[in-house]
Protein backbone atom coordinates (compact mmCIF):
# COMPACT_ATOMS: atom_id res chain seq x y z
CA UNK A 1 22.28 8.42 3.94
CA UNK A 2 19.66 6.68 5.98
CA UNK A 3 15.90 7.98 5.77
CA UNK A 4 14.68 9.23 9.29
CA UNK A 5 10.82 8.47 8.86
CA UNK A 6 8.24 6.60 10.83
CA UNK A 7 5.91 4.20 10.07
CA UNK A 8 2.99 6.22 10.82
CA UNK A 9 4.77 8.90 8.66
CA UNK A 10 4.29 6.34 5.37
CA UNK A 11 0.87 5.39 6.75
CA UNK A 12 -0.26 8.66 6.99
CA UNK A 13 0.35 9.35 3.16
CA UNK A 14 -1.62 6.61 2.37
CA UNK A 15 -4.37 7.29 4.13
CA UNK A 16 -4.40 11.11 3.14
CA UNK A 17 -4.09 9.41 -0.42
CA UNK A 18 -6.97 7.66 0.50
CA UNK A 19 -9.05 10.57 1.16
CA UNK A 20 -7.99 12.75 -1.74
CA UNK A 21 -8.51 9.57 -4.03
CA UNK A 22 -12.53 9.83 -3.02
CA UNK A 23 -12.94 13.47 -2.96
CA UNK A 24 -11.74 13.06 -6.52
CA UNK A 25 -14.51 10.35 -6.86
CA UNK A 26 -17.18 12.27 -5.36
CA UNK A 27 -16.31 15.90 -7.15
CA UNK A 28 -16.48 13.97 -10.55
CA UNK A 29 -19.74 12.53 -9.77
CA UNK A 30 -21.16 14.77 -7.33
CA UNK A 31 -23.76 16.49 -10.56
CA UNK A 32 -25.03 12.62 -11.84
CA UNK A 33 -28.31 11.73 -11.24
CA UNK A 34 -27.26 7.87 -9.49
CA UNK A 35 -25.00 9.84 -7.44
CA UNK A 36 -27.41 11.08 -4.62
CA UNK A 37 -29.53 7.93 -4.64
CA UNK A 38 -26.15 5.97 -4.22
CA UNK A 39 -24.88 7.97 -1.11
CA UNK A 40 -28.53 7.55 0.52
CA UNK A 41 -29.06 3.64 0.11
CA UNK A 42 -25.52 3.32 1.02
CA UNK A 43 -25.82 4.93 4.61
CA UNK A 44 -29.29 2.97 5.12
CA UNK A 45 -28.44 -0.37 3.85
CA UNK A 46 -24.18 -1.07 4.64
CA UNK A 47 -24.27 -4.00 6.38
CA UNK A 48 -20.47 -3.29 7.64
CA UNK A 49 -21.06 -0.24 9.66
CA UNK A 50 -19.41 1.79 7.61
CA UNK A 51 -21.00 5.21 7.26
CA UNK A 52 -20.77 6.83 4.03
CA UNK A 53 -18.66 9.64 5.61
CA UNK A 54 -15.94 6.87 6.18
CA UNK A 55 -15.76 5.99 2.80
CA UNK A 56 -12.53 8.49 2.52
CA UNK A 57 -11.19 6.21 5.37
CA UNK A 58 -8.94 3.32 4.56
CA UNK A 59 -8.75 -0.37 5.84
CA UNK A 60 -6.15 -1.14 8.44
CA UNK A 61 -5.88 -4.59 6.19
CA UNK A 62 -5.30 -2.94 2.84
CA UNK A 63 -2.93 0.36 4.83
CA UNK A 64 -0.95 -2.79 6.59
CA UNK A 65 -0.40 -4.09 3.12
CA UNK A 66 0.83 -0.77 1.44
CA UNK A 67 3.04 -0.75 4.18
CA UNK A 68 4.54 -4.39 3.65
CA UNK A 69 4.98 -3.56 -0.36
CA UNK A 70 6.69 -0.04 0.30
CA UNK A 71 8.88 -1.40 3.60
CA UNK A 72 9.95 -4.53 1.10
CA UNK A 73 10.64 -2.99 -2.80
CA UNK A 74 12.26 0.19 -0.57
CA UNK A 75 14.51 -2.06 0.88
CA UNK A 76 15.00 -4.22 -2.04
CA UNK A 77 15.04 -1.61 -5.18
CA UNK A 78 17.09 1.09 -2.95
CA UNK A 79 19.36 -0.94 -0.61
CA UNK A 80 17.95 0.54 2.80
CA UNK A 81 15.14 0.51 5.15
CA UNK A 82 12.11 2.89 4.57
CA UNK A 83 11.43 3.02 8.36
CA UNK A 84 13.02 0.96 11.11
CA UNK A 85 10.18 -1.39 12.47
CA UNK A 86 10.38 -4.88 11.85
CA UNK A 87 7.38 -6.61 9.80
CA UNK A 88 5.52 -9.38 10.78
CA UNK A 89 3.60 -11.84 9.01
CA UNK A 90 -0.12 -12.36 10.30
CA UNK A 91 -3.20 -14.49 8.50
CA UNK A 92 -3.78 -11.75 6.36
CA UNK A 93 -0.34 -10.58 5.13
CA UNK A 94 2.88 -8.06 5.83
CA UNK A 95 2.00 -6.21 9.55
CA UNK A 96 3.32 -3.74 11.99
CA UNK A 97 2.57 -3.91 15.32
CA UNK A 98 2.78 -0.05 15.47
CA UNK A 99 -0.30 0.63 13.32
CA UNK A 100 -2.04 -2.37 15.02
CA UNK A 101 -1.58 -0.30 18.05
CA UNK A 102 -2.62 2.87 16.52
CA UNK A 103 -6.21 2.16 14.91
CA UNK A 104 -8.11 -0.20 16.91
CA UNK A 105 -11.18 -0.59 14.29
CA UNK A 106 -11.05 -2.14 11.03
CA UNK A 107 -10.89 1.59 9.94
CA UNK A 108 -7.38 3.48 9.67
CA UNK A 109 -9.58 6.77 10.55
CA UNK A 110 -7.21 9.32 10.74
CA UNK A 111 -8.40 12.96 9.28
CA UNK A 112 -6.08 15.16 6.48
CA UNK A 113 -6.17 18.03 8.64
CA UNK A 114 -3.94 16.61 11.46
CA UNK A 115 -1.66 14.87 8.92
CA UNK A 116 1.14 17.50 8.94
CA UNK A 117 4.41 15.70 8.18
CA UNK A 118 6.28 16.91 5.15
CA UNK A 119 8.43 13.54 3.98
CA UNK A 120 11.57 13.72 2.23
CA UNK A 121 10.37 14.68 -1.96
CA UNK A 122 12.62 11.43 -2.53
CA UNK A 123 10.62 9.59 -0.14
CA UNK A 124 7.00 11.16 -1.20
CA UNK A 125 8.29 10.09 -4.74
CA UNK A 126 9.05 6.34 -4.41
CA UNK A 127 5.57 6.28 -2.10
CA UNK A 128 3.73 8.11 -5.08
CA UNK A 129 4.88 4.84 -6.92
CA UNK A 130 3.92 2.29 -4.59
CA UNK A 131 0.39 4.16 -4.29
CA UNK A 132 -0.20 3.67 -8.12
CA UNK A 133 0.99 0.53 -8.11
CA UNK A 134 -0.94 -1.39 -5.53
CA UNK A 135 -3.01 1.48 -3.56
CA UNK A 136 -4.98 3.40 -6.48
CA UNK A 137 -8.34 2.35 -8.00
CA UNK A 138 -11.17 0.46 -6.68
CA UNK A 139 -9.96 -2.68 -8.10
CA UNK A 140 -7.27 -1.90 -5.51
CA UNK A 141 -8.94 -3.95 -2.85
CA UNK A 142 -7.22 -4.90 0.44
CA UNK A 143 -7.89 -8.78 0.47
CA UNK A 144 -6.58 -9.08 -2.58
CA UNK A 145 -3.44 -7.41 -1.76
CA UNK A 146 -3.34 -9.40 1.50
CA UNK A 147 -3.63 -12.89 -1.07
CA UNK A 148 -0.85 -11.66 -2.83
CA UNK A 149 1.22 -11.12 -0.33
CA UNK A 150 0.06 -14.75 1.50
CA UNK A 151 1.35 -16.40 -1.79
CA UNK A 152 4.83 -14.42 -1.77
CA UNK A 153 7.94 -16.61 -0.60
CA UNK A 154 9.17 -13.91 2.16
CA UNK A 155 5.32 -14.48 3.79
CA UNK A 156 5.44 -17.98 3.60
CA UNK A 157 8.66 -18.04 5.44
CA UNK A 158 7.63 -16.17 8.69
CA UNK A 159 4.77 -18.25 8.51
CA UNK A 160 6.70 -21.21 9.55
CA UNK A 161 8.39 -19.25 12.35
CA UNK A 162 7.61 -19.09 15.45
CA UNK A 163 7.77 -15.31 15.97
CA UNK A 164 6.75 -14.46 12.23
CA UNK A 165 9.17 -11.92 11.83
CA UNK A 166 10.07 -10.95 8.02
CA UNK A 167 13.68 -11.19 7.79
CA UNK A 168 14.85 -8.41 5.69
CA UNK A 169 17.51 -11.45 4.17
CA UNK A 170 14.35 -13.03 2.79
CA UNK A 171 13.04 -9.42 1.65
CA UNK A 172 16.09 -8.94 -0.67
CA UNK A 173 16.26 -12.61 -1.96
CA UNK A 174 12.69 -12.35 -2.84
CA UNK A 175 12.05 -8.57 -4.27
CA UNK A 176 14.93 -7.91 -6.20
CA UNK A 177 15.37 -8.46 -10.16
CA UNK A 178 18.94 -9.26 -9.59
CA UNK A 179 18.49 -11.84 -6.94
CA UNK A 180 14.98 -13.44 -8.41
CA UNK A 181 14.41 -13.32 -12.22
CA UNK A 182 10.97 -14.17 -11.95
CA UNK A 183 9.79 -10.73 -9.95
CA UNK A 184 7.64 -9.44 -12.76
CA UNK A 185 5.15 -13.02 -12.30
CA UNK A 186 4.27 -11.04 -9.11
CA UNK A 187 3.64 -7.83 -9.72
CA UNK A 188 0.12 -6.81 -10.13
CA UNK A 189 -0.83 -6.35 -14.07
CA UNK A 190 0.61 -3.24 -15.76
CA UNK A 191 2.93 -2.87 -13.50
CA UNK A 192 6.90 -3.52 -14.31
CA UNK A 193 10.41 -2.31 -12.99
CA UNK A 194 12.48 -0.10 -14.72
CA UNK A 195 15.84 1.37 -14.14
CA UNK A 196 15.47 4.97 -12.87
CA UNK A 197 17.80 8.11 -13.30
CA UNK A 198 20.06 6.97 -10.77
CA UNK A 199 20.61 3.59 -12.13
CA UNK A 200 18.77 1.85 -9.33
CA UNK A 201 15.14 -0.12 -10.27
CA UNK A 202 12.01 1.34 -9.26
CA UNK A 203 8.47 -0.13 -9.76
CA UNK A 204 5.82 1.58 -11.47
CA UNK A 205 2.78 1.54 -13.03
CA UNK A 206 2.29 1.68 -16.88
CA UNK A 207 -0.25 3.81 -18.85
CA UNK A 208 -3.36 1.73 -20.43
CA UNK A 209 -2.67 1.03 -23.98
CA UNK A 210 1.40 1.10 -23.22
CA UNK A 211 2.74 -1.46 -25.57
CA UNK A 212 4.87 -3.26 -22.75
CA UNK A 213 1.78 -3.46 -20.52
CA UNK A 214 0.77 -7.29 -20.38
């Protein structure tokens, strides 16, 4: 059965992940004595604009990526589209015009409270995955998403288009273990597919210290 979920839907998680991911940050550190004078020279000195409220807010760049990674293993791991929008290839990696649309800063700016949309738990489950995988940490930066993706055969084939479009033919040729044995030299490090319950691949993250982690 075919998911029924938008694109904004997916973005949306990743953004509220976003937020939750630095409350987190700031509860943990909110009692340390560098904390305070961090948060001050950071609203006087950012050269980007970027207020310190905004931290919690994500990068259209690095939410465009997550959405190129979970649109392509979704389609490649599970056999289906996540959401029907086509992707695009643009100088900085996987887009959709949608979310282009949406957030017209570099800022994907949305707040939790109006984020209401209760996905599928199958859905909020392979998502959880992708998050760990290429969303979570601070080493988790979105230009160096966007290089992987710009050195990724599916990328460098819209780029030669005219129209740029990511043909979902070049989406299962690339991102599948079946169809490409050599995957796993792309994945970001600790990270590795495994078969799941239901006999289908699914990419996730390993624990540090886990013995198969490279």
């Amino acid at each position: 059965m075919k998911n029924i979920v938008t694109t904004s839907q997916i973005a949306d998680f990743f953004i509220k992940k976003t937020a939750e991911a630095y409350e987190q940050f700031e509860e943990k550190y909110k009692d340390a004595d560098w904390f305070a004078d961090w948060v001050r020279s950071f609203s006087k000195h950012s050269s980007s604009g970027i207020t310190y409220e905004e931290n919690q807010y994500m990068e259209v760049t690095k939410l465009q990526s997550l959405l190129g990674y979970a649109y392509a293993w979704h389609l490649a791991l599970k056999g289906e589209k996540l959401f029907d929008e086509k992707m695009y290839a643009c100088e900085r990696g996987y887009f959709f015009h949608s979310q282009n649309q949406r957030f017209s800063g570099e800022l994907a700016n949305v707040k939790i409270d109006p984020i209401t949309s209760v996905l599928p738990p199958n859905i909020s489950g392979f998502l959880w995955h992708i998050w760990n995988c290429y969303g979570y940490g601070g080493e988790k930066l979105g230009f160096r998403l966007s290089n992987m993706q710009c050195d990724e055969a599916p990328y460098r084939k819209a780029q030669k288009t005219e129209e740029r479009e990511v043909k979902d033919e070049w989406i299962k040729e690339f991102y599948s273990p079946e169809n490409n044995e050599e995957i796993e030299k792309y994945l970001p490090e600790t990270v590795v597919l495994t078969i799941s319950n239901d006999g289908l691949y699914e990419i996730v993250r390993l624990a540090i210290g886990d013995p198969r982690g490279r």
